[in-house]
C-alpha atoms as a PDB file:
ATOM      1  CA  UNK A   1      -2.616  12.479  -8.273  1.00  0.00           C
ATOM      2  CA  UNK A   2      -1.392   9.709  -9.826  1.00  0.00           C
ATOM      3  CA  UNK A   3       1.412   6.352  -8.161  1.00  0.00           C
ATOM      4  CA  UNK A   4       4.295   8.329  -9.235  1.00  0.00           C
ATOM      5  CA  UNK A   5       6.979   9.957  -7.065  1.00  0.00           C
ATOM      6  CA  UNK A   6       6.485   7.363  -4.327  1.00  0.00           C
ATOM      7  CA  UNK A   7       9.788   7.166  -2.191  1.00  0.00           C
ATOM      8  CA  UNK A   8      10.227   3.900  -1.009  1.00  0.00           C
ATOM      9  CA  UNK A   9      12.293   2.932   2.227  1.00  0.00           C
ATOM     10  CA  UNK A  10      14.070  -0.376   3.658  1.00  0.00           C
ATOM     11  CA  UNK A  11      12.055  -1.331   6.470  1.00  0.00           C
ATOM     12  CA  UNK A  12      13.268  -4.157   9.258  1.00  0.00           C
ATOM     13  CA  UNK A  13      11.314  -7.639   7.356  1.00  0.00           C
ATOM     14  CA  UNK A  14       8.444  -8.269   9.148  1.00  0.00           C
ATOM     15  CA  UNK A  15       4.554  -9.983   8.182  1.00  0.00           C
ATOM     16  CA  UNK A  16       1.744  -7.823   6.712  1.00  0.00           C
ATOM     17  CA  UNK A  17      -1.234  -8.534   9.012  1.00  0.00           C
ATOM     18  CA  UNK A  18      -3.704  -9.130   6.316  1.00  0.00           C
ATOM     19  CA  UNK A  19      -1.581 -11.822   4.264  1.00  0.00           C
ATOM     20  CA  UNK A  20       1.393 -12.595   5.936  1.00  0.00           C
ATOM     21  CA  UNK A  21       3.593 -11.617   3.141  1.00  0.00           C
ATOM     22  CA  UNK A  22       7.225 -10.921   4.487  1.00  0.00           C
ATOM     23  CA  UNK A  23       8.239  -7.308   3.187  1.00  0.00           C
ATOM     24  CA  UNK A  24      11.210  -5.482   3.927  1.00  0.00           C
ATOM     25  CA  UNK A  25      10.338  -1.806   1.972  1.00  0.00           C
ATOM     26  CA  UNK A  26       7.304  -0.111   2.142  1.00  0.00           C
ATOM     27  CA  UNK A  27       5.896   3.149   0.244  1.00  0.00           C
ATOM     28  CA  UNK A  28       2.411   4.939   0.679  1.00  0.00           C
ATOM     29  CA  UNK A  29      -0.099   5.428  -1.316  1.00  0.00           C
ATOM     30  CA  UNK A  30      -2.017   8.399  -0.925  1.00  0.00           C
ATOM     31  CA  UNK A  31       0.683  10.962  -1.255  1.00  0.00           C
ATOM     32  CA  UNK A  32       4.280  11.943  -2.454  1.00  0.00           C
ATOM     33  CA  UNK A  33       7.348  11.451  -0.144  1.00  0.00           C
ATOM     34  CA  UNK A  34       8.426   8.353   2.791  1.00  0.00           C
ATOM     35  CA  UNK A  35       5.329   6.631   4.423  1.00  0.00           C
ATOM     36  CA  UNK A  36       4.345   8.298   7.723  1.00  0.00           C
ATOM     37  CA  UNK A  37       2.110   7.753  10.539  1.00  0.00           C
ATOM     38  CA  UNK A  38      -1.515   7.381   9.359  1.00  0.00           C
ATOM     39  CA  UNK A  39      -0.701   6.737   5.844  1.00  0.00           C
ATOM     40  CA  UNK A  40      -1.890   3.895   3.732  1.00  0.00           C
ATOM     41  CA  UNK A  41      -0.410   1.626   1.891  1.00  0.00           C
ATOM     42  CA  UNK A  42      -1.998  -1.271  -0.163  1.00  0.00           C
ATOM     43  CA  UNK A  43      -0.746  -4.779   0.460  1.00  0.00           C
ATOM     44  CA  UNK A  44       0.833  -6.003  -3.020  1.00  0.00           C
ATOM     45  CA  UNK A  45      -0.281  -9.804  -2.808  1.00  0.00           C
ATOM     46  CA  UNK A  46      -3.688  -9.177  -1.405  1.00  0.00           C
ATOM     47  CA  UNK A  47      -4.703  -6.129  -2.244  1.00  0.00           C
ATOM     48  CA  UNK A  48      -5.857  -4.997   1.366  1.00  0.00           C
ATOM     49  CA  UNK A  49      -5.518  -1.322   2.625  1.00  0.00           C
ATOM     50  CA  UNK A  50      -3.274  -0.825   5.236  1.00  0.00           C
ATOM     51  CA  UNK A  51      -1.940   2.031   7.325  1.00  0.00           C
ATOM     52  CA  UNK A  52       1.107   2.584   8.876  1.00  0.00           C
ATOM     53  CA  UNK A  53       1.311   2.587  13.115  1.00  0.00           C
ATOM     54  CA  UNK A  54       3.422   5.290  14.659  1.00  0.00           C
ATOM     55  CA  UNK A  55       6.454   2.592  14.288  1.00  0.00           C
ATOM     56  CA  UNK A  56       5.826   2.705  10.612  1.00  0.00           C
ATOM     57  CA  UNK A  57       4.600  -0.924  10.579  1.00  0.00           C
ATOM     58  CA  UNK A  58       1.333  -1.642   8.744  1.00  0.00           C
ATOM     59  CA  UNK A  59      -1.585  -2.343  10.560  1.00  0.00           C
ATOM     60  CA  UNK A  60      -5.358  -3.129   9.846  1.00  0.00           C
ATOM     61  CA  UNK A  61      -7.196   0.001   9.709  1.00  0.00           C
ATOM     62  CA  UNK A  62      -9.869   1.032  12.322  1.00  0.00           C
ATOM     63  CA  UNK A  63     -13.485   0.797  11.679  1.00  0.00           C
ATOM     64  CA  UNK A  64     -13.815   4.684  11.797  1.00  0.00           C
ATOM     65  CA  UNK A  65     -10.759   4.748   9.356  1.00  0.00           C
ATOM     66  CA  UNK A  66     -12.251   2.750   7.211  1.00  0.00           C
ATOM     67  CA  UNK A  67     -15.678   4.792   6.920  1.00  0.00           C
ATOM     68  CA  UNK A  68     -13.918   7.756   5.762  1.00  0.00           C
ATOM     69  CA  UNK A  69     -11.406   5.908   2.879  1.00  0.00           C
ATOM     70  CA  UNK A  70     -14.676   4.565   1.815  1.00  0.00           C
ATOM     71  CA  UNK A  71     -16.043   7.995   1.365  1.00  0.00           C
ATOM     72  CA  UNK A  72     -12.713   9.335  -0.304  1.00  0.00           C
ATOM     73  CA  UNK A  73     -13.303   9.390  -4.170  1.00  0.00           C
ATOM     74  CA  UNK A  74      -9.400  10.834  -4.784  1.00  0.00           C
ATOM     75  CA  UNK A  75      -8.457   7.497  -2.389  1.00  0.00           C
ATOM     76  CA  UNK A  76     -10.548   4.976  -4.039  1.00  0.00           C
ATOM     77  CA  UNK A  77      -9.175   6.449  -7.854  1.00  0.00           C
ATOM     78  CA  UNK A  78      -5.599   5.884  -6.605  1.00  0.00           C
ATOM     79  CA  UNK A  79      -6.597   2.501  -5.354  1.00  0.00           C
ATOM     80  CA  UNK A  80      -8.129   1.470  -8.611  1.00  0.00           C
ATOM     81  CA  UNK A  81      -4.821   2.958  -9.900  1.00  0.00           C
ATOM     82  CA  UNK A  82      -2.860   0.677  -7.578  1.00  0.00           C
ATOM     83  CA  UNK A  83      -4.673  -2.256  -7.982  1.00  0.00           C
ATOM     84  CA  UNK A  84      -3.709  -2.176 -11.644  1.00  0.00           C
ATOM     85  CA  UNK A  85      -0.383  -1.563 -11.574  1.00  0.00           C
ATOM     86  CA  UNK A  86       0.198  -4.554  -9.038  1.00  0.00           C
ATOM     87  CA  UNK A  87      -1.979  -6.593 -11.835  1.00  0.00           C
ATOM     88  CA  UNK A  88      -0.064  -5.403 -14.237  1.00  0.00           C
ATOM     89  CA  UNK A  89       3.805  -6.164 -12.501  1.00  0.00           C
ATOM     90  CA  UNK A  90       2.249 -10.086 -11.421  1.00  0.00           C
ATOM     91  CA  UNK A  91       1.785 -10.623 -14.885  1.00  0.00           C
ATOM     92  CA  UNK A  92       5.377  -9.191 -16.213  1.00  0.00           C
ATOM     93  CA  UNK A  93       6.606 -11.554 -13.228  1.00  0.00           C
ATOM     94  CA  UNK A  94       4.345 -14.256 -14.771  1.00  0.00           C
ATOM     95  CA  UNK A  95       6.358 -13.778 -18.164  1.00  0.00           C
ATOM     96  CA  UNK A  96       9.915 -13.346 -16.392  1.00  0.00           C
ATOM     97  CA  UNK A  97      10.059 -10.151 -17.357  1.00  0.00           C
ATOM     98  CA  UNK A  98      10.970  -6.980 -15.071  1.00  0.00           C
END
């Protein structure tokens, strides 16, 4: 599974929790489709894991949620995947290019 197909949606702008970055869309990351309840998403300034509440708004995952992402090899592959990619667009940003 790779970070393709993502549907992205206009949320209302609000802060992430982990960074305070204002967004205003969101997307998940785990599969293909709009973000649901008990998705995750990954923060693009920070890098943190997130999931979404039942009002679609990120929140900090719990402690349990956490133990079984950790134990997720698909998860942590798409992370890694993630992780570059937002690498990646800083430094075409860095360059002024799109």
């Amino acid at each position: 599974m790779a970070l393709t197909n993502k549907e992205t949606i206009v949320v209302v702008a609000h802060l992430l929790p982990c960074c305070g970055m204002v967004v205003d869309r969101v997307s998940q990351v785990k599969n293909e489709g709009k973000p649901g309840p008990g998705d995750i998403t990954l923060c693009s300034r920070c890098h943190f894991l997130l999931v979404f509440g039942d009002d679609l708004l990120e929140r900090l995952p719990t402690a349990e949620e956490t133990a079984v992402f950790s134990h997720d090899q698909n998860l942590r592959e798409l992370l890694a995947e993630g992780h570059r990619i937002i690498e990646e667009q800083a430094t075409r940003t860095e360059r002024g290019l799109r």
